[in-house]
Protein backbone atom coordinates (compact mmCIF):
# COMPACT_ATOMS: atom_id res chain seq x y z
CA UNK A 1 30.39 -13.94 -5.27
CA UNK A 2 27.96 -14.77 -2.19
CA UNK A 3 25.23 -17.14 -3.35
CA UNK A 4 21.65 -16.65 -2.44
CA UNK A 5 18.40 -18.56 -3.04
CA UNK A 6 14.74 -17.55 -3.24
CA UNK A 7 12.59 -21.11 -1.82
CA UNK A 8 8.86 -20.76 -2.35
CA UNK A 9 6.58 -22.84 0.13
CA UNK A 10 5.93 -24.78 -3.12
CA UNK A 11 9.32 -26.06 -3.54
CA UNK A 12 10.09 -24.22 -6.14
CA UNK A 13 13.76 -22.57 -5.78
CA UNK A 14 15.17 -19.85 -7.55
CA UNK A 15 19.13 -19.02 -7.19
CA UNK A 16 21.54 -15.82 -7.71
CA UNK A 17 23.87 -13.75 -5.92
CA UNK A 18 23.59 -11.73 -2.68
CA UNK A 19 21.96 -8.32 -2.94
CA UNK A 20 22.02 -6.06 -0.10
CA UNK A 21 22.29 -7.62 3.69
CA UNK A 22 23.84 -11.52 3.73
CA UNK A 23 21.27 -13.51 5.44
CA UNK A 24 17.66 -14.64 6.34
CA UNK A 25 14.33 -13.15 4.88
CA UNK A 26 10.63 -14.43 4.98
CA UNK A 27 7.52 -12.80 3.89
CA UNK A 28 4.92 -12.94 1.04
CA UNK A 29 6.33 -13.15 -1.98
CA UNK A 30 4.64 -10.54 -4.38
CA UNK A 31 5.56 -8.74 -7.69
CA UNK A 32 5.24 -5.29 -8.56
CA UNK A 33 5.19 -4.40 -12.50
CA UNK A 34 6.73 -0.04 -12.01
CA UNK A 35 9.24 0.48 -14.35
CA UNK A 36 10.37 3.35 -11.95
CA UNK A 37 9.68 4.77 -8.58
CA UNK A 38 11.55 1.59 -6.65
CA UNK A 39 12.86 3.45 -3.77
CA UNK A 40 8.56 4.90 -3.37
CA UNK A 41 8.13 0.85 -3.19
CA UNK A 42 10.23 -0.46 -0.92
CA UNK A 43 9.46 2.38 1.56
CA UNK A 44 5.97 2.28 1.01
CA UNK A 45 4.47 0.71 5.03
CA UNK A 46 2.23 -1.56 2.83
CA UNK A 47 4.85 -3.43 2.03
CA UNK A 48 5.61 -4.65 5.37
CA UNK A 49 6.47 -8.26 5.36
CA UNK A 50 6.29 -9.35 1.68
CA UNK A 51 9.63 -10.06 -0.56
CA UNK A 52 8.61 -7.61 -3.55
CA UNK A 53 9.90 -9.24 -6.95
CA UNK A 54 10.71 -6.14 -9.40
CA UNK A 55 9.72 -7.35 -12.68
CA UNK A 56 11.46 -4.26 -14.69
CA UNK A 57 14.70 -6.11 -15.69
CA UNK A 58 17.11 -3.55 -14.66
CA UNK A 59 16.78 -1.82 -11.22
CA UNK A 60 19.25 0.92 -9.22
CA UNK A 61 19.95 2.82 -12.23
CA UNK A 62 19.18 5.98 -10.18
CA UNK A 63 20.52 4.83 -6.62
CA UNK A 64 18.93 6.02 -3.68
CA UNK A 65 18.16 9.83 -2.64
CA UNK A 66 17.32 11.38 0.35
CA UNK A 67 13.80 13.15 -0.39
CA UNK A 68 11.87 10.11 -1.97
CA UNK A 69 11.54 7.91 1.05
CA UNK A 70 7.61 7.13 1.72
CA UNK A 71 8.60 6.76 5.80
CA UNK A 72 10.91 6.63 7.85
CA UNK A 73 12.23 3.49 6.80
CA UNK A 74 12.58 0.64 4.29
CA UNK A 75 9.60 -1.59 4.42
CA UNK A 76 9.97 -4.65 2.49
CA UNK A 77 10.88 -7.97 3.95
CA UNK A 78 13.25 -8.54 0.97
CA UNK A 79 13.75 -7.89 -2.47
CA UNK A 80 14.42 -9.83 -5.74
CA UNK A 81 15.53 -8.35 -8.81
CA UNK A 82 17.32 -9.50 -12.38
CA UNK A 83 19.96 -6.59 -13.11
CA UNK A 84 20.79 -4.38 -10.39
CA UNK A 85 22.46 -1.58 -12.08
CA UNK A 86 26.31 -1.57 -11.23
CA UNK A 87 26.24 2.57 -11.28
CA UNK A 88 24.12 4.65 -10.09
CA UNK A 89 23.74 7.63 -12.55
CA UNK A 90 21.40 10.58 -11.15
CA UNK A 91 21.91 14.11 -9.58
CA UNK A 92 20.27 13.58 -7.35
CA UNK A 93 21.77 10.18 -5.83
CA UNK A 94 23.36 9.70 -2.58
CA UNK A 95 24.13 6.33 -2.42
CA UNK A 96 23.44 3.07 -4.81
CA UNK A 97 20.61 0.90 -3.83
CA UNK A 98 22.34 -2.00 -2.30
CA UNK A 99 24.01 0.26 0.08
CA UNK A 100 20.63 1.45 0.90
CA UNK A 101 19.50 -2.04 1.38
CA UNK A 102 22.53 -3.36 3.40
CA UNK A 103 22.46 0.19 5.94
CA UNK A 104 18.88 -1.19 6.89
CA UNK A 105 19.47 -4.69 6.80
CA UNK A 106 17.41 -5.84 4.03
CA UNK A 107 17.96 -9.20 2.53
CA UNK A 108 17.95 -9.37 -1.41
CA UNK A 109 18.83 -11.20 -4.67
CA UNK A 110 19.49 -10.53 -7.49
CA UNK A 111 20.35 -12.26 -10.93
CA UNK A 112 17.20 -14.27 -10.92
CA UNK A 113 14.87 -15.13 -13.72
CA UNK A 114 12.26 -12.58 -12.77
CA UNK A 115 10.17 -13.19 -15.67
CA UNK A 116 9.95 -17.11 -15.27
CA UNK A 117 8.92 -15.96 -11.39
CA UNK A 118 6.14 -13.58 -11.77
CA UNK A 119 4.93 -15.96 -14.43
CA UNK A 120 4.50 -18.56 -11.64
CA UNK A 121 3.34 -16.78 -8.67
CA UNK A 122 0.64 -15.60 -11.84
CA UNK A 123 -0.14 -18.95 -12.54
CA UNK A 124 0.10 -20.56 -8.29
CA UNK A 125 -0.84 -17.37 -6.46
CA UNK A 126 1.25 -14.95 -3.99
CA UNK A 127 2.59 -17.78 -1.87
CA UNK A 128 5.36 -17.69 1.36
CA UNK A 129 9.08 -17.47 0.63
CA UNK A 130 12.47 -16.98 2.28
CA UNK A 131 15.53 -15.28 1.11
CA UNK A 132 18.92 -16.97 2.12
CA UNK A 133 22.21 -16.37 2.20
CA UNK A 134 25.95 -16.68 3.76
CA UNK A 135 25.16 -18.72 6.72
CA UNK A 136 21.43 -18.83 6.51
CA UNK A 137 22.22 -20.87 3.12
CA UNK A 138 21.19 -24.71 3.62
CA UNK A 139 19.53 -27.44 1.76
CA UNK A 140 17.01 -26.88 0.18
CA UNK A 141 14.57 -29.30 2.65
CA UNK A 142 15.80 -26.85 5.79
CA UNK A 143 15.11 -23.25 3.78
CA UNK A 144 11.64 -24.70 2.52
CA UNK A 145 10.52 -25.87 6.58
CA UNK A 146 11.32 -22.54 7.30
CA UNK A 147 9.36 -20.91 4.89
CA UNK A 148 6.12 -23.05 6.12
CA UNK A 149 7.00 -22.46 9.66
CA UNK A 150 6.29 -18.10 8.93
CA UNK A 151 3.05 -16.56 9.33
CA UNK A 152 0.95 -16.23 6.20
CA UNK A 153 -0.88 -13.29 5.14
CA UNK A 154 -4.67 -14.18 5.51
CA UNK A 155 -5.00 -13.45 9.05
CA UNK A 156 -1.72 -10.78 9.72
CA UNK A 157 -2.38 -7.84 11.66
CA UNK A 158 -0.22 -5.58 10.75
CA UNK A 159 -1.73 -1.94 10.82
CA UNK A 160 -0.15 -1.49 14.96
CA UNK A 161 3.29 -2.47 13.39
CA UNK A 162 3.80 0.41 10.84
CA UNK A 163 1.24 3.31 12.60
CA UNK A 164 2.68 6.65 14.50
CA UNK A 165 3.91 6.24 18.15
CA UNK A 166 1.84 9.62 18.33
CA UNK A 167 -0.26 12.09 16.93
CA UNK A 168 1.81 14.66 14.48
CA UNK A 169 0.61 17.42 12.65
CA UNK A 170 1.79 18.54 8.50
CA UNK A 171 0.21 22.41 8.06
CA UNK A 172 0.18 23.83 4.88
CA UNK A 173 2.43 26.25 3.69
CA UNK A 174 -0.52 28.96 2.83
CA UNK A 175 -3.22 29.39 4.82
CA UNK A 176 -5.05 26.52 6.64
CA UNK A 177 -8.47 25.62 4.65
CA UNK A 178 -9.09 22.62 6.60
CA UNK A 179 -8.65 20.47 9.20
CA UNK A 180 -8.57 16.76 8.82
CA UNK A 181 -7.59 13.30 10.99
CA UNK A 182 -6.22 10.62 9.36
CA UNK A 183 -5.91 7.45 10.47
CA UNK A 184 -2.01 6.50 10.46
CA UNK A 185 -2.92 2.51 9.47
CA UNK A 186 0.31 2.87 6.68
CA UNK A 187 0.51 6.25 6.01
CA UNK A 188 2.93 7.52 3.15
CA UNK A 189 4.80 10.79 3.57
CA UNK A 190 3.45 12.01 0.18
CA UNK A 191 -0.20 11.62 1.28
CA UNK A 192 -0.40 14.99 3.88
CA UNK A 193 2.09 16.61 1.43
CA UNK A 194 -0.60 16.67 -1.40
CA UNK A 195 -3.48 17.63 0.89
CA UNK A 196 -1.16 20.35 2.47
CA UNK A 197 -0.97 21.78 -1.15
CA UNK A 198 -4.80 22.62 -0.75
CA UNK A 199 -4.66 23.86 2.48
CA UNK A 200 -5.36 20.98 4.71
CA UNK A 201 -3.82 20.64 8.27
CA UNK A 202 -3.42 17.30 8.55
CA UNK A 203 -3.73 15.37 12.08
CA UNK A 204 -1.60 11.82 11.48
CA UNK A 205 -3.24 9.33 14.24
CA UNK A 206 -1.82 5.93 15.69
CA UNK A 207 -4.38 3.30 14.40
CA UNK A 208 -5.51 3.13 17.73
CA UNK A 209 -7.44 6.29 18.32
CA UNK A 210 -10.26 6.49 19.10
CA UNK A 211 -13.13 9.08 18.24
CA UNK A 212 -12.72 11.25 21.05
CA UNK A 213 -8.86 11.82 19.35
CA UNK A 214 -10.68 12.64 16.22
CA UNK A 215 -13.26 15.06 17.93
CA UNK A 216 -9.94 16.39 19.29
CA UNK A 217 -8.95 17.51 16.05
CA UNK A 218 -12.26 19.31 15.61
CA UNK A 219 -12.25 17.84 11.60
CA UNK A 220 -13.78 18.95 8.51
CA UNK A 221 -12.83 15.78 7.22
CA UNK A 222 -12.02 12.22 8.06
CA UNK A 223 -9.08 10.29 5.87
CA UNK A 224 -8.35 6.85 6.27
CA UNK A 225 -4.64 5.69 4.82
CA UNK A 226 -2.99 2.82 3.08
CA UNK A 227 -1.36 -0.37 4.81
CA UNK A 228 -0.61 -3.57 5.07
CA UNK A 229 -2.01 -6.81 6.22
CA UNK A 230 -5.82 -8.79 6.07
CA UNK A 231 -8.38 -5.95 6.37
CA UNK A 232 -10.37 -9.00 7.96
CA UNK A 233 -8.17 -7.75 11.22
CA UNK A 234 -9.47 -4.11 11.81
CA UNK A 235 -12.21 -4.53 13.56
CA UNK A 236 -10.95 -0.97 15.75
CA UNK A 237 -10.17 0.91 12.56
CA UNK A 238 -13.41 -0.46 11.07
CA UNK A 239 -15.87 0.44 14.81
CA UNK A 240 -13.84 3.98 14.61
CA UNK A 241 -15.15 4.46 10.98
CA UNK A 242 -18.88 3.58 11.89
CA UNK A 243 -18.61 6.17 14.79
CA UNK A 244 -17.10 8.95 12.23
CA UNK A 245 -19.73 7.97 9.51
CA UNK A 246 -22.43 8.06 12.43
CA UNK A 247 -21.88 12.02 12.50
CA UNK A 248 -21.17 12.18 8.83
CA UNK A 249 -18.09 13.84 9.23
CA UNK A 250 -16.82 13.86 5.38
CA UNK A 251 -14.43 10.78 4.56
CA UNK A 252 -12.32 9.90 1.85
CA UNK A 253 -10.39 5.93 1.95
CA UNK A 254 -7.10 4.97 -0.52
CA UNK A 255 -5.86 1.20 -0.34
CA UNK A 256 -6.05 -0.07 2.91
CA UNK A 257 -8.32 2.66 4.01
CA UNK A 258 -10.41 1.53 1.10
CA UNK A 259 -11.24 -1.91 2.55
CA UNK A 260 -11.86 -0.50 5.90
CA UNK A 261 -14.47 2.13 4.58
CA UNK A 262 -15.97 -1.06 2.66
CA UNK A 263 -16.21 -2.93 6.44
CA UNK A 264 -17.95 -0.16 7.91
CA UNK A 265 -20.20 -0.42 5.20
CA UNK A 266 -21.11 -3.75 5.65
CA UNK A 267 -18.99 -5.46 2.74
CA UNK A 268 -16.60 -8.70 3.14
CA UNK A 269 -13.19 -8.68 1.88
CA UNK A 270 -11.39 -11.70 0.44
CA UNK A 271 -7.99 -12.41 -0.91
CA UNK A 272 -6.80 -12.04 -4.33
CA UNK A 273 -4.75 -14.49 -6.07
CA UNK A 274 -1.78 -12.32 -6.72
CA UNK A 275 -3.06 -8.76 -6.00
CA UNK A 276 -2.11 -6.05 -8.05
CA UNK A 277 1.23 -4.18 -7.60
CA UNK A 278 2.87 -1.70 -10.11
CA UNK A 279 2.11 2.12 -11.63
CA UNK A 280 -0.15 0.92 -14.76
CA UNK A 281 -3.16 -0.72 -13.58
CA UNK A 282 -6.48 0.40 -15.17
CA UNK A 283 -9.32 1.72 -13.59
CA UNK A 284 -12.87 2.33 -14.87
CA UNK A 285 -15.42 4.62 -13.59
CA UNK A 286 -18.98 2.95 -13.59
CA UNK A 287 -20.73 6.65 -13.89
CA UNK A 288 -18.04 7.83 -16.92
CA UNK A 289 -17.11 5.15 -18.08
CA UNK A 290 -13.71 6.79 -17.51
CA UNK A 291 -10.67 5.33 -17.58
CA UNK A 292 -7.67 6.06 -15.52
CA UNK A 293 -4.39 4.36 -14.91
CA UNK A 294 -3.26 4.15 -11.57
CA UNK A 295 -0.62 2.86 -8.89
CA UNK A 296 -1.56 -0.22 -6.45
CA UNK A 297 -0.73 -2.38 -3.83
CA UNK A 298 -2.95 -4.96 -2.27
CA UNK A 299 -3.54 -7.86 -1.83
CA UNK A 300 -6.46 -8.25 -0.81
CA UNK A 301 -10.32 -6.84 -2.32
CA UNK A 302 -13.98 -5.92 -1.41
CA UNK A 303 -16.62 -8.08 -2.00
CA UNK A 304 -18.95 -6.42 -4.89
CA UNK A 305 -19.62 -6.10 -8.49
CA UNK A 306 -19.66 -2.92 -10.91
CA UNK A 307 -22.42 -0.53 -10.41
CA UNK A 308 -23.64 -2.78 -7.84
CA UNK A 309 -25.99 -0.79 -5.28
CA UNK A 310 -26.70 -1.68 -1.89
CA UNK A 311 -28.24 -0.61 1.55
CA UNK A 312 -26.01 0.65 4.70
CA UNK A 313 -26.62 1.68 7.92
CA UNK A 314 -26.29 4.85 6.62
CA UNK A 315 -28.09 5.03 4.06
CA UNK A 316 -27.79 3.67 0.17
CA UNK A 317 -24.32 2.61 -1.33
CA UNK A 318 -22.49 2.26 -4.65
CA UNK A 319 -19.28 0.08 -6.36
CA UNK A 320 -18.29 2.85 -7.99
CA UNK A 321 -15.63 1.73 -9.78
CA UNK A 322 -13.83 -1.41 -10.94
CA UNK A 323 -11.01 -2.84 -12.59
CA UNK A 324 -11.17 -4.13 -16.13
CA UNK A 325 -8.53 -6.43 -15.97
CA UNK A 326 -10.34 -9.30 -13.14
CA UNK A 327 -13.31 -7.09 -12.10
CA UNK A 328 -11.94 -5.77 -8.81
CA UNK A 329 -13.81 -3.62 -6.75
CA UNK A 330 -11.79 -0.31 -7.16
CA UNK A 331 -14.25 2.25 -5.75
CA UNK A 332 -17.11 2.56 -3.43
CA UNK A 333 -19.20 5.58 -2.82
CA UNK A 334 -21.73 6.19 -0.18
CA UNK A 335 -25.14 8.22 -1.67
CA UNK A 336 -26.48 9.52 1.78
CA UNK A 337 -23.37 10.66 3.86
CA UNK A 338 -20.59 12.03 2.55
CA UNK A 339 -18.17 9.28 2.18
CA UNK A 340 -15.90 7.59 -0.55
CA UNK A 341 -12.96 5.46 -0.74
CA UNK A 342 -10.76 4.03 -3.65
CA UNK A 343 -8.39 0.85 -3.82
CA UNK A 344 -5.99 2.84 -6.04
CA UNK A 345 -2.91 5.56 -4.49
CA UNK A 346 -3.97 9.29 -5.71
CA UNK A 347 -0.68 10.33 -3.84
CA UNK A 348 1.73 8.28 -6.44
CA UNK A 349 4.98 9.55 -5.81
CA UNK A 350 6.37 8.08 -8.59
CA UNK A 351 2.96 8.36 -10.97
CA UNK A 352 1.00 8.21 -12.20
CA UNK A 353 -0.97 11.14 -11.58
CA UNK A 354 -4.81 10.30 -13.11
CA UNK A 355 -6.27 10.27 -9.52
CA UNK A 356 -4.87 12.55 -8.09
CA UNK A 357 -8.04 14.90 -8.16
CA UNK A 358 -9.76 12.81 -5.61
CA UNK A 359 -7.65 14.86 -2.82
CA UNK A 360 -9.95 18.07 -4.68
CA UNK A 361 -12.86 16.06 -4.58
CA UNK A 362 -12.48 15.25 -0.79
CA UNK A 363 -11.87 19.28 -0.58
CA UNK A 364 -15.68 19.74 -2.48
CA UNK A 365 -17.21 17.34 0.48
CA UNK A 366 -15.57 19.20 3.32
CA UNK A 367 -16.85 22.37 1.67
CA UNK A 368 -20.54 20.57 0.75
CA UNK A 369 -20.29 19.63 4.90
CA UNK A 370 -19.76 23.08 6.24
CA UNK A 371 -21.49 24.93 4.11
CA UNK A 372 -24.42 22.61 5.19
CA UNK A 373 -23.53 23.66 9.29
């Protein structure tokens, strides 16, 4: 058996065995509470750079396929789990999970007291940590001085790491409604494939486009994508955004794309102390009082409080929904152009599927917009 160990900056140190590549990881470590959809996480581009604790006890039980990938690639910096499963058991399987992990070289662990762990990055916060094994495995002293030596998250720009090299293009397989851009900040391969069910051509841009690229496009509508990193850093996703709302081309924000729509309207972010991560996370609408359970990943949050309303450069504003488990901004609406954004993932691959209207409601604004022209 190859040995690993999981050292937080804290000190604390957790040990097991090996899971996927032998060798050095660091990153943020984070847990996510999905029961299911592991191979959605770990290719998810949000991920980049965190070590993703699974807290579901057993994980691998349906190995890894070939149509479920989120991008092009696995994401995560590493991964800790309890039980890995020893045999795959799906049709649909091609390989198991460690083999995934090892092809891409992703370090892991497994056999760890996952519980005990998410309770103390609960109780401490998401904090730095390295995964180590085979030669990378030291004393304890050496492993921790390398954790402190890695970049932390407050601060990381990491939208340029994950975006498109270019501009592509996903059409729908019926006729072509609309057109929209969307700002490739994170982008998961499920997003276009859910507006391409209601006709939308999608435009995928680099993060760095400008809005002559989205003139380009000649958009009905204006979608900004999930990702990874401090939204503190976007200041060219967040002057793009201004220039889009300045023309009120319709615009719809998920995740990452949430907290930039929030910049451009004049909010602050800040970090959370552990995020939220996992498939059943509650969400209340202020207006409904609604409740739907969603799928999230982030880290980081909008300043604001329920039902709060506030001025913009473009007019009046809204927190338009919140979470009920810490108060989280999980919504914001704009009242005078047509814009809205939501912390939560509508696309879920893996579910749930509560949001998923919002793509139709993003289809009423582009259809409010041009019937307006």
């Amino acid at each position: 058996m190859n040995t690993a160990a999981l050292v937080l900056e804290d000190g604390k140190v957790f040990r097991g065995e090996a899971f996927g590549a032998t060798g050095q990881t660091l990153g943020e470590v984070v847990f996510c509470t999905g029961m299911t959809g592991y191979q959605e996480t770990l290719t998810d581009p949000s991920y980049h750079r965190q070590i993703v604790v699974a807290t579901a006890p057993q994980i691998g039980n349906t190995g890894w396929n070939d149509e479920d990938d989120e991008s092009t690639r696995i994401w995560v910096a590493g991964y800790v789990v309890r039980d890995p499963a020893r045999t795959p058991s799906n049709w649909r399987s091609r390989r198991p999970l460690d083999e995934a992990l090892t092809e891409q070289g992703v370090v892991g662990i497994a056999g760890v007291d996952t519980r005990t762990l998410t309770r103390h990055i609960r109780e401490r916060g998401a904090m730095r940590g390295g995964v180590f094994s085979g030669d990378t495995l030291t004393s304890v002293d050496e492993m921790r001085q390398r954790v402190l030596e890695s970049p932390q998250m407050v601060g990381a720009d990491l939208a340029g790491e994950v975006t498109v090299a270019e501009t592509y293009v996903v059409r729908p397989a019926a006729e072509t409604r609309f057109r929209v851009a969307a700002l490739d900040v994170g982008i998961k391969t499920n997003t276009p494939r859910m507006m391409s069910q209601r006709g939308i051509e999608t435009h995928v841009l680099p993060a760095h486009a400008t809005i002559d690229d989205v003139l380009a496009v000649e958009p009905d509508g204006f979608f900004l994508a999930n990702g990874p990193g401090d939204p503190a850093t976007t200041d060219g996703p967040v002057a793009l955004t201004k220039e889009v709302l300045d023309r009120e081309i319709p615009t719809f924000g998920i995740c990452f794309g949430h907290q930039i729509l929030g910049r451009a309207l004049g909010l602050g972010t800040y970090k959370l102390r552990y995020g939220h991560r996992g498939i059943n996370i509650p969400v209340i609408d202020v207006a409904t009082g609604r409740v739907a359970i969603t799928a999230q990943n982030h880290g980081f949050a909008i300043e604001g409080e329920p039902g709060q309303r506030f001025d913009t450069p473009y007019g009046g504003a809204v927190i338009s929904h919140y979470c009920p488990n810490d108060g989280c901004v999980e919504g914001v609406r704009a009242q005078d152009v047509p814009a809205f954004s939501v912390q939560y993932h509508p696309e879920a691959a893996a579910g749930p599927h509560d949001a998923a209207p919002l793509f139709d409601e993003f289809v009423n604004l582009m259809e409010a917009r041009r019937a307006q022209a």
